[in-house]
PDB file of N, CA and C in Angstrom:
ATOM      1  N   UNK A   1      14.884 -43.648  40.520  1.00  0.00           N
ATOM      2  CA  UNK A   1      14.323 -42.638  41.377  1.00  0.00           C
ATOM      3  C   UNK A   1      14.494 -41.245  40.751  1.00  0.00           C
ATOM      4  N   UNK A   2      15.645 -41.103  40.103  1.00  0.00           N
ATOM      5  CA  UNK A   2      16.097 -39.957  39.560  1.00  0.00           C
ATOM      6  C   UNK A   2      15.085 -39.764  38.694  1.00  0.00           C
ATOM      7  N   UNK A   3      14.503 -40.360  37.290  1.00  0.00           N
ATOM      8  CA  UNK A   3      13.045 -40.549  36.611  1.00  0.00           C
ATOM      9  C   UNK A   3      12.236 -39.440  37.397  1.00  0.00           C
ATOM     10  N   UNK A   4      12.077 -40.361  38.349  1.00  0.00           N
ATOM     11  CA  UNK A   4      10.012 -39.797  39.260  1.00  0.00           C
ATOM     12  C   UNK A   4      10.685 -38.405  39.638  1.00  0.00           C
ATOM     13  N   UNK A   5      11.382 -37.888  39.713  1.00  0.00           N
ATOM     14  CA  UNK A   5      11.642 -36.409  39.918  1.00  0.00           C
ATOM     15  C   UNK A   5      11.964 -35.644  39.452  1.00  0.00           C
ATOM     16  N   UNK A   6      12.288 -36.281  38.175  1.00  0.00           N
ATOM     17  CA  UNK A   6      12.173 -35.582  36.790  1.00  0.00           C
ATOM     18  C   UNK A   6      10.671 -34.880  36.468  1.00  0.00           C
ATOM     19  N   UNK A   7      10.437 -36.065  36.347  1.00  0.00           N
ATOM     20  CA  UNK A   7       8.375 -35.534  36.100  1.00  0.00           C
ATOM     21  C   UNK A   7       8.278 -35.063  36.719  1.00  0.00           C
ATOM     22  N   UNK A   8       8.343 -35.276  38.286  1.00  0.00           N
ATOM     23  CA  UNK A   8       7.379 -34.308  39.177  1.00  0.00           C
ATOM     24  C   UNK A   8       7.899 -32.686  39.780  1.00  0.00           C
ATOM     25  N   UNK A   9       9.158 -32.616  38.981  1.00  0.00           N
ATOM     26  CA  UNK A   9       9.631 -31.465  38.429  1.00  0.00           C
ATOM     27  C   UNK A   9       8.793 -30.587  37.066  1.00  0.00           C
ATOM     28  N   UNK A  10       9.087 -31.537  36.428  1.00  0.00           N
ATOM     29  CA  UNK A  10       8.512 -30.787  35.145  1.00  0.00           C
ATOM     30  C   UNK A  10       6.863 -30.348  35.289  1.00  0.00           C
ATOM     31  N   UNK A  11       6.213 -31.371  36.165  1.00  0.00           N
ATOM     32  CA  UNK A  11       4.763 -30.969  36.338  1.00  0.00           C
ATOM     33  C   UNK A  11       4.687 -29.837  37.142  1.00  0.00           C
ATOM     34  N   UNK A  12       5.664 -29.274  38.186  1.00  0.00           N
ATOM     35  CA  UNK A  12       5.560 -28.236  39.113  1.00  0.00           C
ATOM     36  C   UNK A  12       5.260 -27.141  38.068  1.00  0.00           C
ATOM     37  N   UNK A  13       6.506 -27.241  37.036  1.00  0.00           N
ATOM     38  CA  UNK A  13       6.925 -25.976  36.597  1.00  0.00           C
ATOM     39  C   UNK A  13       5.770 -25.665  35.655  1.00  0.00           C
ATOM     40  N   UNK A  14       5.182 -26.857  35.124  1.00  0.00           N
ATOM     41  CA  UNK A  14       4.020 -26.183  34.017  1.00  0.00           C
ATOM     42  C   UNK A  14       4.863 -26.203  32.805  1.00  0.00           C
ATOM     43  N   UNK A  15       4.468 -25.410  31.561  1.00  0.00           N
ATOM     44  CA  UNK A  15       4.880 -25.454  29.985  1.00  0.00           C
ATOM     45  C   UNK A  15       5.836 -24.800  30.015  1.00  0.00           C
ATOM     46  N   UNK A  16       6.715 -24.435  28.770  1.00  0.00           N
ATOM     47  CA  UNK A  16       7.895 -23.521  28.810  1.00  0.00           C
ATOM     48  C   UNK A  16       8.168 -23.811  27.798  1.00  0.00           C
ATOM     49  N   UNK A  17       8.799 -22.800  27.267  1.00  0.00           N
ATOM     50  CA  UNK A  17       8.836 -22.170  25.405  1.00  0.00           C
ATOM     51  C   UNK A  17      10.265 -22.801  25.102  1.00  0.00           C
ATOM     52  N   UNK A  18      10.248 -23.715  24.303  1.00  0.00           N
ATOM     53  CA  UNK A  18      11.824 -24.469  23.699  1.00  0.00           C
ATOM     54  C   UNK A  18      12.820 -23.228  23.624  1.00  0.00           C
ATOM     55  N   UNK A  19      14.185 -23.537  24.339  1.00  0.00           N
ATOM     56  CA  UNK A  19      15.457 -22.795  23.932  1.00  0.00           C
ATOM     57  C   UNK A  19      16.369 -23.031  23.315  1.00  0.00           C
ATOM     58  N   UNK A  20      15.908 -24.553  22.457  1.00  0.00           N
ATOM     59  CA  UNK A  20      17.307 -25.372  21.616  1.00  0.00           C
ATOM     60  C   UNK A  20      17.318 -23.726  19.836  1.00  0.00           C
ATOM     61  N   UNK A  21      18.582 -23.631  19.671  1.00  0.00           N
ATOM     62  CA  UNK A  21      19.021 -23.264  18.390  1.00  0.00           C
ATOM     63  C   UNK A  21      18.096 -24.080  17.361  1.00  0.00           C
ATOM     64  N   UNK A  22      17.652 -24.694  17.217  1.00  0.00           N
ATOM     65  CA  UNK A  22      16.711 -25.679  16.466  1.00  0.00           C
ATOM     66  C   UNK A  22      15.184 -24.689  16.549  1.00  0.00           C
ATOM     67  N   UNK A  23      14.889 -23.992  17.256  1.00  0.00           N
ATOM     68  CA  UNK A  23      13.664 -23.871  17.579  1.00  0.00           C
ATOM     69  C   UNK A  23      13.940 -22.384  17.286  1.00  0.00           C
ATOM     70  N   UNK A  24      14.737 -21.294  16.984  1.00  0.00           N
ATOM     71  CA  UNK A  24      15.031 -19.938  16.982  1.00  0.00           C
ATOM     72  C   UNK A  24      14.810 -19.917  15.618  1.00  0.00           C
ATOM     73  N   UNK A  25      14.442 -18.771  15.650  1.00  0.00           N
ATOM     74  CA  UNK A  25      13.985 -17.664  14.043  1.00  0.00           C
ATOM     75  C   UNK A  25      15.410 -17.082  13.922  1.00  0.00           C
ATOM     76  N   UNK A  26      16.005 -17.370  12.863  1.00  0.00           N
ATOM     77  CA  UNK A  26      16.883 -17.008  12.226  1.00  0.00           C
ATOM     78  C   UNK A  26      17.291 -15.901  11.902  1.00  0.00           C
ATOM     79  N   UNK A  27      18.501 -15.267  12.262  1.00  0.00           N
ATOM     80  CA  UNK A  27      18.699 -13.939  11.988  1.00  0.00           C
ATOM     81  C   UNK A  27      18.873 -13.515  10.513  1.00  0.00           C
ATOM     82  N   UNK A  28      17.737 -12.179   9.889  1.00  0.00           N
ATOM     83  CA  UNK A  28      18.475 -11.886   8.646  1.00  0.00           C
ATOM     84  C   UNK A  28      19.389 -11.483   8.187  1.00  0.00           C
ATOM     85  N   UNK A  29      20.457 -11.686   7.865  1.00  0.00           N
ATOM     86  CA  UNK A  29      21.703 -11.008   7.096  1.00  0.00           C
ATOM     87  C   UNK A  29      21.535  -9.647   6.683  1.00  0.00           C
ATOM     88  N   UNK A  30      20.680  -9.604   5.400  1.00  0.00           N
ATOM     89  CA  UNK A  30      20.426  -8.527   4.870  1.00  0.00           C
ATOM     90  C   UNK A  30      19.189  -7.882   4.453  1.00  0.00           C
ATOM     91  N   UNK A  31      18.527  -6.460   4.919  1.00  0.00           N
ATOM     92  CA  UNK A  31      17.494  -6.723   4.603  1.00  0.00           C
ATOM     93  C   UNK A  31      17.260  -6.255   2.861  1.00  0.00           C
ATOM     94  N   UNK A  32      15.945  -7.036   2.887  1.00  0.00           N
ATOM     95  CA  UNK A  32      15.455  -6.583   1.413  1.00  0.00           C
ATOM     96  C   UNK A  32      15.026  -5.575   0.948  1.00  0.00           C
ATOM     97  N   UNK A  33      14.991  -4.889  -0.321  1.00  0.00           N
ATOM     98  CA  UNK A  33      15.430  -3.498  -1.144  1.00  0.00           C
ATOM     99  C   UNK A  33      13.579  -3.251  -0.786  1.00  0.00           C
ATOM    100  N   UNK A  34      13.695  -1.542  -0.525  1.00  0.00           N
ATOM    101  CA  UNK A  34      11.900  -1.200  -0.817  1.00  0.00           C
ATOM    102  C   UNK A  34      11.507  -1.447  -2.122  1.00  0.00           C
ATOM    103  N   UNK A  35      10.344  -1.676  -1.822  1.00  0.00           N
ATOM    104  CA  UNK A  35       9.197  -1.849  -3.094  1.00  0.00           C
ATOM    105  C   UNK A  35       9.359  -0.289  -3.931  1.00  0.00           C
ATOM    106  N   UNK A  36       9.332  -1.044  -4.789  1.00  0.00           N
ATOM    107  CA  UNK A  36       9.557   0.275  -6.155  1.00  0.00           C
ATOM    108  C   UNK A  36       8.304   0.664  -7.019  1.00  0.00           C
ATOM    109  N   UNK A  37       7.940   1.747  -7.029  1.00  0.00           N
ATOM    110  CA  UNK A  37       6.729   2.060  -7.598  1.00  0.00           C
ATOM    111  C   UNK A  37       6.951   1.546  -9.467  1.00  0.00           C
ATOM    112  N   UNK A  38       6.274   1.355 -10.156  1.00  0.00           N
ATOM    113  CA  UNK A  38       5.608   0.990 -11.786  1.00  0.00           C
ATOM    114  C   UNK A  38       5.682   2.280 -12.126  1.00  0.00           C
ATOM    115  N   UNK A  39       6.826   2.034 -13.060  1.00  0.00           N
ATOM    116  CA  UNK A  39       7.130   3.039 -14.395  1.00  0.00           C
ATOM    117  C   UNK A  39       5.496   3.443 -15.185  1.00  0.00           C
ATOM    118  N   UNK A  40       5.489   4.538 -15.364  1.00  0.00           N
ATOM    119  CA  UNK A  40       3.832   5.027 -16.062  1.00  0.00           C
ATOM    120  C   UNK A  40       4.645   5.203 -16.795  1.00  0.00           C
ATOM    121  N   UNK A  41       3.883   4.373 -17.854  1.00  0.00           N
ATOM    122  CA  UNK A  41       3.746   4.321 -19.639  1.00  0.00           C
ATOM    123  C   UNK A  41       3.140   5.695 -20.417  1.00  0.00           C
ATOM    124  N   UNK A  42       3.353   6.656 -20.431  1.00  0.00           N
ATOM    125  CA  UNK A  42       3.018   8.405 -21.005  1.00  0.00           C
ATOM    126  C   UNK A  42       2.995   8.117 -22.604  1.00  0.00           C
ATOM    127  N   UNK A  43       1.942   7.996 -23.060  1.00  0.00           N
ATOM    128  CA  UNK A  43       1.937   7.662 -24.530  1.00  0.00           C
ATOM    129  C   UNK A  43       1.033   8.895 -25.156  1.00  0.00           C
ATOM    130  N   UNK A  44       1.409  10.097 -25.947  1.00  0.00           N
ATOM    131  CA  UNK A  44       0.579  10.599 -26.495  1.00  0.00           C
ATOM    132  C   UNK A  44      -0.497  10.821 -26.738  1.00  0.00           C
ATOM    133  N   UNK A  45      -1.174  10.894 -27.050  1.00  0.00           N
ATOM    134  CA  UNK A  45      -2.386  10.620 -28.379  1.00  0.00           C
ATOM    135  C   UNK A  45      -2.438  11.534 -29.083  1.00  0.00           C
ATOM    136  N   UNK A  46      -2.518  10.774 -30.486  1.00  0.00           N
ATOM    137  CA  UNK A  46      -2.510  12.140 -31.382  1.00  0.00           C
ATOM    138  C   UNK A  46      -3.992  12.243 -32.081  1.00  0.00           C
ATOM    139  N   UNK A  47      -3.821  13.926 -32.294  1.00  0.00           N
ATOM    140  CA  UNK A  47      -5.545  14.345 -32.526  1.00  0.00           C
ATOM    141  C   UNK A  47      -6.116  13.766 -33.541  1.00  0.00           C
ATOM    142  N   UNK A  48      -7.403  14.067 -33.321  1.00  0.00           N
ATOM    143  CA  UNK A  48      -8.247  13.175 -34.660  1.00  0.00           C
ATOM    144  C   UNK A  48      -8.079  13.304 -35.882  1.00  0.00           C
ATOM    145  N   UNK A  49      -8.210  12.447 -36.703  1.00  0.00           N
ATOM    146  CA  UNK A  49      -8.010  12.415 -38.610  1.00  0.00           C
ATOM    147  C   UNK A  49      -9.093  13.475 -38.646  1.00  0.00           C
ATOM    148  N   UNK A  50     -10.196  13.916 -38.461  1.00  0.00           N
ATOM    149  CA  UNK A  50     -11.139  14.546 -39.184  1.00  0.00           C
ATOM    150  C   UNK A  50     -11.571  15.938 -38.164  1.00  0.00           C
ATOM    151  N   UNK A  51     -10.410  16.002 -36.970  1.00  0.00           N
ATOM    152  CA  UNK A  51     -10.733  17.597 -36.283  1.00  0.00           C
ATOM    153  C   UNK A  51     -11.816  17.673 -35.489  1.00  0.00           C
ATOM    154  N   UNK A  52     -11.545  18.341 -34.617  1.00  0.00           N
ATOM    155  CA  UNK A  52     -12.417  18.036 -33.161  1.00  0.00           C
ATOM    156  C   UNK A  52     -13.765  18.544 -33.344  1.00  0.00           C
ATOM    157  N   UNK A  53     -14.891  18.151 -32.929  1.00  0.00           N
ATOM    158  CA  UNK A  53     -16.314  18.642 -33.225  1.00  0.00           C
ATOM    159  C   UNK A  53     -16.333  19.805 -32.519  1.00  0.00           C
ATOM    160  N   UNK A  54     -16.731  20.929 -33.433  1.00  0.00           N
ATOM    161  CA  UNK A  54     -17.039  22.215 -32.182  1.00  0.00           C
ATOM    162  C   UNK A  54     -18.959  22.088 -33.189  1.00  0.00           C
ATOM    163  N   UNK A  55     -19.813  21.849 -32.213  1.00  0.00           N
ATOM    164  CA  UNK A  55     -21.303  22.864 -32.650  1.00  0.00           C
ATOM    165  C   UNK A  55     -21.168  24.187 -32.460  1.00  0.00           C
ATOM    166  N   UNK A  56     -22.188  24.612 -32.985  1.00  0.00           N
ATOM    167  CA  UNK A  56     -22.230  25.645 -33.217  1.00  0.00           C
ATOM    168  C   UNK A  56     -22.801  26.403 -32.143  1.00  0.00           C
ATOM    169  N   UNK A  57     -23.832  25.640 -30.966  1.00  0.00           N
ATOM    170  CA  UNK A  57     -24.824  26.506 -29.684  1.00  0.00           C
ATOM    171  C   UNK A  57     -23.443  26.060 -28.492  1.00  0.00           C
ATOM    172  N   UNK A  58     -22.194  25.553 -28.863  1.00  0.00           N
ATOM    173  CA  UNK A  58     -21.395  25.262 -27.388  1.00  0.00           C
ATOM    174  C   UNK A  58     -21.001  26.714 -26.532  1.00  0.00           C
ATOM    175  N   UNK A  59     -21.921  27.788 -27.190  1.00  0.00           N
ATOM    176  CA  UNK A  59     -21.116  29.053 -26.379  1.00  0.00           C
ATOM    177  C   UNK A  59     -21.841  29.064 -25.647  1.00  0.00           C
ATOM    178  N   UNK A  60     -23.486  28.890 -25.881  1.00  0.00           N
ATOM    179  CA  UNK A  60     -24.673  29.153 -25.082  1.00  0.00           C
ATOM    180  C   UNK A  60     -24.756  28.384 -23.954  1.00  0.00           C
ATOM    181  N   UNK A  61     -24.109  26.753 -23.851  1.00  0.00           N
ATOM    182  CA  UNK A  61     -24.362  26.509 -22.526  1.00  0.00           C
ATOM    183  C   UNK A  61     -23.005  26.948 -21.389  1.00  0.00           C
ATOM    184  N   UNK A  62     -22.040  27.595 -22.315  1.00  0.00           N
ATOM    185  CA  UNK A  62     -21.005  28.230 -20.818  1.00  0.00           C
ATOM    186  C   UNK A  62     -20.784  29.814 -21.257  1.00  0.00           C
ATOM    187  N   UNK A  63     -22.065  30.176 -21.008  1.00  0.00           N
ATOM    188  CA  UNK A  63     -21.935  31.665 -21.203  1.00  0.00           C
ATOM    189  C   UNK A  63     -21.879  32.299 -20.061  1.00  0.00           C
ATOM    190  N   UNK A  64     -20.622  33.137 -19.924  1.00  0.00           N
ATOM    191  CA  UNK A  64     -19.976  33.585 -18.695  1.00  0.00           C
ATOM    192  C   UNK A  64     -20.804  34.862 -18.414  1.00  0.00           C
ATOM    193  N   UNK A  65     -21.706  34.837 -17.279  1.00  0.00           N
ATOM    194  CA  UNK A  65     -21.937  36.296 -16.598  1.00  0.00           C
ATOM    195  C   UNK A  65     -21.508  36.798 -16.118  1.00  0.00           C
ATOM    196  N   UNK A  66     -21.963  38.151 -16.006  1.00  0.00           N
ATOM    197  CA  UNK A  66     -20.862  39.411 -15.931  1.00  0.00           C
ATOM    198  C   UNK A  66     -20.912  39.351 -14.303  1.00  0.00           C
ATOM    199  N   UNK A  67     -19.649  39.758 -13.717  1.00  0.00           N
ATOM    200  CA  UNK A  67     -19.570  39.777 -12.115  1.00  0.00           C
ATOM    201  C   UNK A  67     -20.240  40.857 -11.740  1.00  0.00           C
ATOM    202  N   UNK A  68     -21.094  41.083 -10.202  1.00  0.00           N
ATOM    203  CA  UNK A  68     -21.901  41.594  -9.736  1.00  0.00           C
ATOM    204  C   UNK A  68     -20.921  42.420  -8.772  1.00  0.00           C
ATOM    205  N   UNK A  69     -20.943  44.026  -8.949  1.00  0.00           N
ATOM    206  CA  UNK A  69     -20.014  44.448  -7.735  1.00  0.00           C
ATOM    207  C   UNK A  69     -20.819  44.234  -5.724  1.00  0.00           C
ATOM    208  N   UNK A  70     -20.115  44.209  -5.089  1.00  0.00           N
ATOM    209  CA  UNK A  70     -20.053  43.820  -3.387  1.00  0.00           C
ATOM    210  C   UNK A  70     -20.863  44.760  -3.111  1.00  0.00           C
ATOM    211  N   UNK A  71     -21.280  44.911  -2.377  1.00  0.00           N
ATOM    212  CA  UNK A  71     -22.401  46.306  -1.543  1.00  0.00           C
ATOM    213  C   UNK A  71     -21.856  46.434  -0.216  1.00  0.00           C
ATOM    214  N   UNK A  72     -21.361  47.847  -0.476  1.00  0.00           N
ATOM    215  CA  UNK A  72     -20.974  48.577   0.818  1.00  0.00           C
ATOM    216  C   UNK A  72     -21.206  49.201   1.349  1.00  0.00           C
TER     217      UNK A  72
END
């Protein structure tokens, strides 16, 4: 008899979330170190064997005009 009122207990109550130690998320001890950013590799470069190209018209396309005074 004890049985049939078991069930018809458990059917009253509906579902329910396990409380055995078996079924718990584990506490962490310690937590883990932050993420560490990547060392940048800074490597030189050294200038060209044969010297940087200057032409000869590179003035003409950044030729600086003269500033315009404000009107007051």
């Amino acid at each position: 008899m004890e049985v049939v009122e078991r069930k018809t207990e458990m059917a009253e109550e509906g579902c329910t979330t396990p409380r055995s130690t078996m079924y718990r998320i584990p506490v962490a001890s310690v937590c883990p170190p932050p993420p560490r950013k990547k060392l940048m590799v800074v490597r030189k470069r050294d200038p060209p064997r044969n010297g940087y190209f200057q032409p000869p018209d590179l003035e003409t396309l950044f030729y600086a005009q003269p500033r315009r005074e404000a009107c007051a």
